[in-house]
PDB file of N, CA and C in Angstrom:
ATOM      1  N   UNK A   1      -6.924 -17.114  -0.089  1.00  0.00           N
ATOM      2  CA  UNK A   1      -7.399 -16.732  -1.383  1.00  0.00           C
ATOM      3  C   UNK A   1      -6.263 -16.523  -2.359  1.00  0.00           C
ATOM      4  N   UNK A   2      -6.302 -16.729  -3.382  1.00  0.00           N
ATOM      5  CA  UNK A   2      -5.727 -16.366  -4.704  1.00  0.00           C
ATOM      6  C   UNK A   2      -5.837 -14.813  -5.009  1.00  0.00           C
ATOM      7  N   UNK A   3      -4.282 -14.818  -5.542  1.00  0.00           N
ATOM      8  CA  UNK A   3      -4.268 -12.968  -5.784  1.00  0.00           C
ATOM      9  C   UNK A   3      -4.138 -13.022  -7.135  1.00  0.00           C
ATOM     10  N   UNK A   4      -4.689 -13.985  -7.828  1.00  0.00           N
ATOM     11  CA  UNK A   4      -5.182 -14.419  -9.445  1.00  0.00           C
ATOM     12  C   UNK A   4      -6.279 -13.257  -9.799  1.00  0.00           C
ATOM     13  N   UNK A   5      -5.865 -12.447 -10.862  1.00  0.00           N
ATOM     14  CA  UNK A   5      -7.110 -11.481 -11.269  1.00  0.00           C
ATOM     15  C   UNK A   5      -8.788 -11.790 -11.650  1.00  0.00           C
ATOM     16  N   UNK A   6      -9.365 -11.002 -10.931  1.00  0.00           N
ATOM     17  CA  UNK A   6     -10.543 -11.253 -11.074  1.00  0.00           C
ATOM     18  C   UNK A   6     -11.457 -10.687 -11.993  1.00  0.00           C
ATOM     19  N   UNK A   7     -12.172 -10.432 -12.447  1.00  0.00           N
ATOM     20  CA  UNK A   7     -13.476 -10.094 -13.345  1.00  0.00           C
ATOM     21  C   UNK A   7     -13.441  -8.565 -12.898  1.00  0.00           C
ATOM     22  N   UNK A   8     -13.481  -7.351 -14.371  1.00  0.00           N
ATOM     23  CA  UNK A   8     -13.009  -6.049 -13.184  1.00  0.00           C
ATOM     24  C   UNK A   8     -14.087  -5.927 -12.874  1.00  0.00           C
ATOM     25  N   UNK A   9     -15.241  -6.280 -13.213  1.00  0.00           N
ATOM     26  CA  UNK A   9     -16.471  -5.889 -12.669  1.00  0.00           C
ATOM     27  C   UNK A   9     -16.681  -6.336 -11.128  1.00  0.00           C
ATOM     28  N   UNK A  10     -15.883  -7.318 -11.039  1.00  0.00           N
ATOM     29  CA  UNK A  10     -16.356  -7.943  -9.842  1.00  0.00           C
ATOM     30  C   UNK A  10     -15.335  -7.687  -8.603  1.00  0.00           C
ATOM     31  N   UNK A  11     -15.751  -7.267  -7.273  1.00  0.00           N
ATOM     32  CA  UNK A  11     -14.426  -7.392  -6.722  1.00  0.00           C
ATOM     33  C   UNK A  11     -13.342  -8.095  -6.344  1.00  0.00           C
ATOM     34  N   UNK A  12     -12.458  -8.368  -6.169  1.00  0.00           N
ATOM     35  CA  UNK A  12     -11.206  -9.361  -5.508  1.00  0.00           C
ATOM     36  C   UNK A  12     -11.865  -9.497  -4.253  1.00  0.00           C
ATOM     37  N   UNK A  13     -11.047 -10.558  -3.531  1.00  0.00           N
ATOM     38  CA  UNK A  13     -12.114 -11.285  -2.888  1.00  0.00           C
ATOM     39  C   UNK A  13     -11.132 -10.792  -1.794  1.00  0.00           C
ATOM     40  N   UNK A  14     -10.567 -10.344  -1.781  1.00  0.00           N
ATOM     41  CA  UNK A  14      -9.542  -9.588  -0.689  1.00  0.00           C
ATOM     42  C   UNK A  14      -9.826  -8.181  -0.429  1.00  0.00           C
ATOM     43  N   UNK A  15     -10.154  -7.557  -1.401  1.00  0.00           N
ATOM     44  CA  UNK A  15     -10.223  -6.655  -1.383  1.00  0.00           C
ATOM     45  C   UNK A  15     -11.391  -5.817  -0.158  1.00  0.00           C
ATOM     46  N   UNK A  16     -11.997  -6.150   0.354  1.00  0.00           N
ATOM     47  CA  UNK A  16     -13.038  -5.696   1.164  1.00  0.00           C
ATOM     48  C   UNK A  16     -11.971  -5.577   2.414  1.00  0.00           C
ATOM     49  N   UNK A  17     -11.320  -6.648   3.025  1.00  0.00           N
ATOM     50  CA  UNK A  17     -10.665  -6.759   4.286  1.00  0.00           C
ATOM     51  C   UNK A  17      -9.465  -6.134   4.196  1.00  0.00           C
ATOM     52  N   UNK A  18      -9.406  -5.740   2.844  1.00  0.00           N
ATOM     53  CA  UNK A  18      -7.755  -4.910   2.774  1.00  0.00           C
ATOM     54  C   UNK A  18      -8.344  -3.132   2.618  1.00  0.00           C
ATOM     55  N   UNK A  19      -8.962  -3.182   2.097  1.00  0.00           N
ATOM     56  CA  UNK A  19      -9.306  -1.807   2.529  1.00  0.00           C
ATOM     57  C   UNK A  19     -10.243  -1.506   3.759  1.00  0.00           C
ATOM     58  N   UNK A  20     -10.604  -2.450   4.234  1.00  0.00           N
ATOM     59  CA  UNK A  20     -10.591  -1.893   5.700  1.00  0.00           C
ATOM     60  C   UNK A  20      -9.647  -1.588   6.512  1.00  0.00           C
ATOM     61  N   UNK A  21      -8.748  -2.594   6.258  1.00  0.00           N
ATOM     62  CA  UNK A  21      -7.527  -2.396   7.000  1.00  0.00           C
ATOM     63  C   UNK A  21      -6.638  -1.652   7.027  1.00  0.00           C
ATOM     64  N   UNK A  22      -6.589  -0.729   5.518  1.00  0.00           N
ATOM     65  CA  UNK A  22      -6.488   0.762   5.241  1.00  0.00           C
ATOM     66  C   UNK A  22      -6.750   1.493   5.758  1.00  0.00           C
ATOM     67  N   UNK A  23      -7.951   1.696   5.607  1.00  0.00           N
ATOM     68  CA  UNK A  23      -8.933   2.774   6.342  1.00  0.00           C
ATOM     69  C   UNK A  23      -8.828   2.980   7.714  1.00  0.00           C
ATOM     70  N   UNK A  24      -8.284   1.938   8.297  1.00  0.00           N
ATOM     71  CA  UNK A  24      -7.956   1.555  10.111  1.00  0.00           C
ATOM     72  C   UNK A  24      -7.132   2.453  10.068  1.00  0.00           C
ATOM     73  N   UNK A  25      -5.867   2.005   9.185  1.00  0.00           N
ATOM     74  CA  UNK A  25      -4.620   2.635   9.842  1.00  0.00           C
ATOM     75  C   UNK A  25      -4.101   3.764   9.082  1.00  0.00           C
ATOM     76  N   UNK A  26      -5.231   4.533   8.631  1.00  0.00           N
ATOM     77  CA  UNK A  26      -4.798   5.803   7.625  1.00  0.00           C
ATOM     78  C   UNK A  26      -4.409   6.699   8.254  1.00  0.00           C
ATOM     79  N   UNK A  27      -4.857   7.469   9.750  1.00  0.00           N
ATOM     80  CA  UNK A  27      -4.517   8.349  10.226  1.00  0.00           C
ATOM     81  C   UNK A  27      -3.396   8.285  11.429  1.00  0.00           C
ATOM     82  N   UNK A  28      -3.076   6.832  11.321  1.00  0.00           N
ATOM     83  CA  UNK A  28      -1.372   6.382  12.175  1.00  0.00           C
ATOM     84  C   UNK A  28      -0.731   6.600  10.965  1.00  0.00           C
ATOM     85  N   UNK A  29      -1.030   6.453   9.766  1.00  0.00           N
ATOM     86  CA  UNK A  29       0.161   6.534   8.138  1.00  0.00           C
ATOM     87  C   UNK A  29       0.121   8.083   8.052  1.00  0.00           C
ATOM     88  N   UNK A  30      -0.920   9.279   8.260  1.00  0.00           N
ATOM     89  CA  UNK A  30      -0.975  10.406   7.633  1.00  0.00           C
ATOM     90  C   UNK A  30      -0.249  11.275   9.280  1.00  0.00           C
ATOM     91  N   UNK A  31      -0.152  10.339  10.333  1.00  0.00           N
ATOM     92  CA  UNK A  31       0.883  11.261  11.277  1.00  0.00           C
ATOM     93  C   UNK A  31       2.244  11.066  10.818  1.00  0.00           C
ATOM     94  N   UNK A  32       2.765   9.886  10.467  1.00  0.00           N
ATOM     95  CA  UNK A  32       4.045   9.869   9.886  1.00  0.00           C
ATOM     96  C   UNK A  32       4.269  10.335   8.680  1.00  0.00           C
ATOM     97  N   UNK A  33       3.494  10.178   8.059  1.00  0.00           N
ATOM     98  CA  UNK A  33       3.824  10.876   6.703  1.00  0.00           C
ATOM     99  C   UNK A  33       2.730  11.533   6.207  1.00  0.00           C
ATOM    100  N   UNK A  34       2.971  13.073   6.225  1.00  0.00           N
ATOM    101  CA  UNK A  34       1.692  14.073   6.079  1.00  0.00           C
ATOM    102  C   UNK A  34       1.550  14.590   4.786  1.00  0.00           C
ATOM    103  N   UNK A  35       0.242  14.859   4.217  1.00  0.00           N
ATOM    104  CA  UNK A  35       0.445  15.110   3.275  1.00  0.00           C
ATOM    105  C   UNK A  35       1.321  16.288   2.530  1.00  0.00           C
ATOM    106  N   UNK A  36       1.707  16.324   1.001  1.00  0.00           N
ATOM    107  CA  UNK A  36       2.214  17.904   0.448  1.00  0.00           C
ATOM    108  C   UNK A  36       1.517  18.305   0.264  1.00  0.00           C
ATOM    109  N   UNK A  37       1.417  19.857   0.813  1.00  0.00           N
ATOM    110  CA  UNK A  37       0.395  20.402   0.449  1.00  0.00           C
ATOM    111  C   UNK A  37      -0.523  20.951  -1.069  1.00  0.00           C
ATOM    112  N   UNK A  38       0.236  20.184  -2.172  1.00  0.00           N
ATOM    113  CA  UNK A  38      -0.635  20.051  -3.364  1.00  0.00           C
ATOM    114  C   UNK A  38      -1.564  19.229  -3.464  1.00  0.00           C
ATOM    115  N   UNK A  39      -1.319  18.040  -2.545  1.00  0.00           N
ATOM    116  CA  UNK A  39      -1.891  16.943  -2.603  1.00  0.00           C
ATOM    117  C   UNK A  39      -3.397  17.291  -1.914  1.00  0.00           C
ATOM    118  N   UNK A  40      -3.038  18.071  -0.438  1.00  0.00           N
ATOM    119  CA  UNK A  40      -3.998  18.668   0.545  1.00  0.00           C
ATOM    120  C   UNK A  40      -5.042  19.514  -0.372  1.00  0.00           C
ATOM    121  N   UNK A  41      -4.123  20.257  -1.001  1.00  0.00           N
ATOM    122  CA  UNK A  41      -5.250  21.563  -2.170  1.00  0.00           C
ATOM    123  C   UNK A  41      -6.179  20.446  -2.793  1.00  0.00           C
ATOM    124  N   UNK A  42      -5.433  19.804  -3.349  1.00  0.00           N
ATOM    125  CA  UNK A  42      -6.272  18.967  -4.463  1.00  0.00           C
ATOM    126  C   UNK A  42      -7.818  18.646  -3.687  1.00  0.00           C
ATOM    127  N   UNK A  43      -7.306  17.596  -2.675  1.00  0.00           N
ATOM    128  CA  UNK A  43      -7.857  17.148  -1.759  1.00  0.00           C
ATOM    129  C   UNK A  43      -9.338  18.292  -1.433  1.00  0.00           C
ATOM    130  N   UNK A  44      -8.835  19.592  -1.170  1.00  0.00           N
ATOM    131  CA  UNK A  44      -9.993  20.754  -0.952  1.00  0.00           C
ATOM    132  C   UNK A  44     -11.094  20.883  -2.173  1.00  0.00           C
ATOM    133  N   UNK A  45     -10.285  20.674  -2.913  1.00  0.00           N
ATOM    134  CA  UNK A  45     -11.078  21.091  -4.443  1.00  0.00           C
ATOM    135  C   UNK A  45     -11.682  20.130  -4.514  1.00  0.00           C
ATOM    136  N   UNK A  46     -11.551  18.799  -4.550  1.00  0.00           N
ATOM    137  CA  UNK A  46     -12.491  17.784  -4.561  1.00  0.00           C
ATOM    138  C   UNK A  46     -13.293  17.785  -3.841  1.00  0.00           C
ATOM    139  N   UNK A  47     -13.175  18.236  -2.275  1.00  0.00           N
ATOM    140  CA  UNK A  47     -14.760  17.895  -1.520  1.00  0.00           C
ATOM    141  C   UNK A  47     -15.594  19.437  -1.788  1.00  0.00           C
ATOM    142  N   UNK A  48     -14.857  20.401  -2.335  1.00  0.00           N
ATOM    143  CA  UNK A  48     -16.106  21.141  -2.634  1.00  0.00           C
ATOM    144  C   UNK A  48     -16.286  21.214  -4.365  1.00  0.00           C
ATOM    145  N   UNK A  49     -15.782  19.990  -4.724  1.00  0.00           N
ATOM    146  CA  UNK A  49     -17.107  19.686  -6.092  1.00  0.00           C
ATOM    147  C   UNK A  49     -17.545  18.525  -5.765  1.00  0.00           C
ATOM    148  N   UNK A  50     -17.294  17.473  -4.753  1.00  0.00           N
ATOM    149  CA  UNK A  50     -18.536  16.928  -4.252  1.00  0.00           C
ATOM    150  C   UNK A  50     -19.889  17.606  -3.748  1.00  0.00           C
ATOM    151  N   UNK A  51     -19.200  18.323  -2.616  1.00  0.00           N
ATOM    152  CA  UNK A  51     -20.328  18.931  -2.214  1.00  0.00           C
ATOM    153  C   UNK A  51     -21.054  20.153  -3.086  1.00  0.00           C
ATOM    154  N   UNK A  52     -21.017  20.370  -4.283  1.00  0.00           N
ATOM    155  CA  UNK A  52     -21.716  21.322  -4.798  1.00  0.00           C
ATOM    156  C   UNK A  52     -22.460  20.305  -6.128  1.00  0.00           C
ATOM    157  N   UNK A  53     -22.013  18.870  -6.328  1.00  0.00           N
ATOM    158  CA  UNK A  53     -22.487  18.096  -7.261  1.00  0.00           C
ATOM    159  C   UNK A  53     -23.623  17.558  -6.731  1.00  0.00           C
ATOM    160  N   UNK A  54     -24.144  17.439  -5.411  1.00  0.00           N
ATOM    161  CA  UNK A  54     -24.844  17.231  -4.936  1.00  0.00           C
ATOM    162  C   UNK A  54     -24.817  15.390  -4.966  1.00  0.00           C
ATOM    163  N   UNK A  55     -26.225  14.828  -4.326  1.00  0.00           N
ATOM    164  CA  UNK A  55     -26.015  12.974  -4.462  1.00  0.00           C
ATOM    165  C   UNK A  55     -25.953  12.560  -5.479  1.00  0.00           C
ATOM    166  N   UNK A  56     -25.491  11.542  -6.298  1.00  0.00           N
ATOM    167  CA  UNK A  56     -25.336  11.224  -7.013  1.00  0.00           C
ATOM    168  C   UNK A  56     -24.414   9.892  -6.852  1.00  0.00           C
ATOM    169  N   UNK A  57     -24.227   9.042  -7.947  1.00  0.00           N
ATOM    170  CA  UNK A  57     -23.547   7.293  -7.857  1.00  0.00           C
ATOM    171  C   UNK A  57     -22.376   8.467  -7.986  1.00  0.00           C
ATOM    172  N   UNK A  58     -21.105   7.778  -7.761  1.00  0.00           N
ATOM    173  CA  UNK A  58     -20.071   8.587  -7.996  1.00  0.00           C
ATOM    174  C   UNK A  58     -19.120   6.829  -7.740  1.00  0.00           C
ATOM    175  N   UNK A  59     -18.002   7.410  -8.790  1.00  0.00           N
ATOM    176  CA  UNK A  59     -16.956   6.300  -8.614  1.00  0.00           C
ATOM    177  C   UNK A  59     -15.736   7.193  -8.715  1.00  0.00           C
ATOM    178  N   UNK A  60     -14.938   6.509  -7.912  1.00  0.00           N
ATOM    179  CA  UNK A  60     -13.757   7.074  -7.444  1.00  0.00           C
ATOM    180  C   UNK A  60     -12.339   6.561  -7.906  1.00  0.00           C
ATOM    181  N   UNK A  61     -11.498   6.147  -8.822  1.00  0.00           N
ATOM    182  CA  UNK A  61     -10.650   6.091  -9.419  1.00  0.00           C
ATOM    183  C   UNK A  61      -9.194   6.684  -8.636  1.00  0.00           C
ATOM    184  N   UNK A  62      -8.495   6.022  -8.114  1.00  0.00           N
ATOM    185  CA  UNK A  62      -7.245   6.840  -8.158  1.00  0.00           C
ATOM    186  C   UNK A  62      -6.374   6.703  -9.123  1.00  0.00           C
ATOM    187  N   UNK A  63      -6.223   5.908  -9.981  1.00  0.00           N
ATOM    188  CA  UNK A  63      -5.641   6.150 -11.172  1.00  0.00           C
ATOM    189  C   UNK A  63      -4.271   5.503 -11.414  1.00  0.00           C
ATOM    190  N   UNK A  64      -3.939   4.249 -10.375  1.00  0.00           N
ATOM    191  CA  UNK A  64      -3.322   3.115 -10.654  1.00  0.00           C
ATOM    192  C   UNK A  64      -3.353   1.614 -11.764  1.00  0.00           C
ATOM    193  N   UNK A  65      -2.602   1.740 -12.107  1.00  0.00           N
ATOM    194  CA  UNK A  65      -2.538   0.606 -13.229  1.00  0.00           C
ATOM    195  C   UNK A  65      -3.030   0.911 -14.600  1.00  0.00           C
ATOM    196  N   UNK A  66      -3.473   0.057 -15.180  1.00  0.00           N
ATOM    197  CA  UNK A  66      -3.792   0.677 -17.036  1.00  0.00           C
ATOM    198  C   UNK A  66      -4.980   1.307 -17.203  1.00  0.00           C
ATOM    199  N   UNK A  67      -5.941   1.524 -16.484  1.00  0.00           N
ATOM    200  CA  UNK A  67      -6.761   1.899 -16.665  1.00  0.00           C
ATOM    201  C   UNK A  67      -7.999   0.987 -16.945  1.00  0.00           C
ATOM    202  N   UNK A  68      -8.049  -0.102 -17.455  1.00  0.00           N
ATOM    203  CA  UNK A  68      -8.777  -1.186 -17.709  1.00  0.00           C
ATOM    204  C   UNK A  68      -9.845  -1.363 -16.723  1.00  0.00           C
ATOM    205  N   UNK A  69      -9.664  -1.460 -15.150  1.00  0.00           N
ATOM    206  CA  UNK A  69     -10.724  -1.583 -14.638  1.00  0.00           C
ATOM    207  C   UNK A  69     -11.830   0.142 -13.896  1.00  0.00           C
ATOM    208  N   UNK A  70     -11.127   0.846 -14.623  1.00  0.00           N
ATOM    209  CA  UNK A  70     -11.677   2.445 -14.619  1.00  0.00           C
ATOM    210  C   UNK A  70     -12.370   2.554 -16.316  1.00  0.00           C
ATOM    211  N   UNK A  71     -12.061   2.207 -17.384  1.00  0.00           N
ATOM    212  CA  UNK A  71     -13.151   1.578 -17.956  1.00  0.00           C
ATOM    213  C   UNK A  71     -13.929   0.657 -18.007  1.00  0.00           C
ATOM    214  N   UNK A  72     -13.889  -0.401 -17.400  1.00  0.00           N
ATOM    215  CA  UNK A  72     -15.041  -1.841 -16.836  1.00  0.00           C
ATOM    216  C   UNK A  72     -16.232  -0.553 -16.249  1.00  0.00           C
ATOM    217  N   UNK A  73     -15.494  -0.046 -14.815  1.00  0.00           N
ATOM    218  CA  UNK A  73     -16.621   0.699 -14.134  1.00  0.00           C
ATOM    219  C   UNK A  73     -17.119   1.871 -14.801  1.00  0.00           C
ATOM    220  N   UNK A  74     -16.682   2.568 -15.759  1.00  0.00           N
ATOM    221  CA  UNK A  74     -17.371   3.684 -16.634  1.00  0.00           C
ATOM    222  C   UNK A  74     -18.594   2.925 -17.887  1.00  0.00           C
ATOM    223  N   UNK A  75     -18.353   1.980 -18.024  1.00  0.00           N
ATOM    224  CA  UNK A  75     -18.863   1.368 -18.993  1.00  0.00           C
ATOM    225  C   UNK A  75     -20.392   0.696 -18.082  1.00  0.00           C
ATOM    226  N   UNK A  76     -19.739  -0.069 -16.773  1.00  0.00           N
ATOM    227  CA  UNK A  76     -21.422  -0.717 -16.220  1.00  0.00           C
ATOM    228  C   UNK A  76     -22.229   0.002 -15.039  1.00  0.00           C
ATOM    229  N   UNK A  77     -21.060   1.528 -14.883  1.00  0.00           N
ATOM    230  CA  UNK A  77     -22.237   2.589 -14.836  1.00  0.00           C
ATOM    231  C   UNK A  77     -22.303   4.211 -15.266  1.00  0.00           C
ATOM    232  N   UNK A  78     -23.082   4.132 -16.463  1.00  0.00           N
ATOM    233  CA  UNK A  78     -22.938   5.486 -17.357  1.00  0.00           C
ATOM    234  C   UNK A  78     -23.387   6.305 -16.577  1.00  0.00           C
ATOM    235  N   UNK A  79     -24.506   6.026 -15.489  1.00  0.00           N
ATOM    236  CA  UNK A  79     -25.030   7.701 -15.128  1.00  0.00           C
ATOM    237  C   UNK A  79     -23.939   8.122 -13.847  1.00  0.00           C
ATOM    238  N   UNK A  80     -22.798   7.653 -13.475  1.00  0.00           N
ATOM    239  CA  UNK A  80     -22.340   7.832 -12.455  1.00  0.00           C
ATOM    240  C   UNK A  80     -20.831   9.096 -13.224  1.00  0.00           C
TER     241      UNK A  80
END
């Protein structure tokens, strides 16, 4: 596949098998390198305003690059 940008609405076509492959090896990456514990706090505070926001669409942003495709997804879903 081409690592040519895609439509932000749409995903990269890589992207599914690369974040799996993340997700595999997150807790062999978080024994070598553990988190700071600001990062950990943060981390707390977020799952208990998940869990007090109750279900809901939710999009998750970490907040790499210009921002462009964190407005695509605010824009094609408002109630989230």
């Amino acid at each position: 596949g081409s690592l040519a940008a895609a439509s932000p609405l749409e995903p990269h076509e890589l992207a599914g098998p690369s974040a799996v492959q993340h997700a595999c090896s997150l807790e062999r990456y978080l024994e070598r390198q553990p988190l700071p514990p600001h990062t950990h706090d943060a981390f707390g505070e977020l799952t208990a305003w998940l869990d007090a926001a109750g279900e809901r669409p939710l999009i998750l942003d970490s907040g790499c690059g210009t921002g462009l495709s964190t407005r695509a997804l605010a824009l094609a879903h408002p109630q989230s």
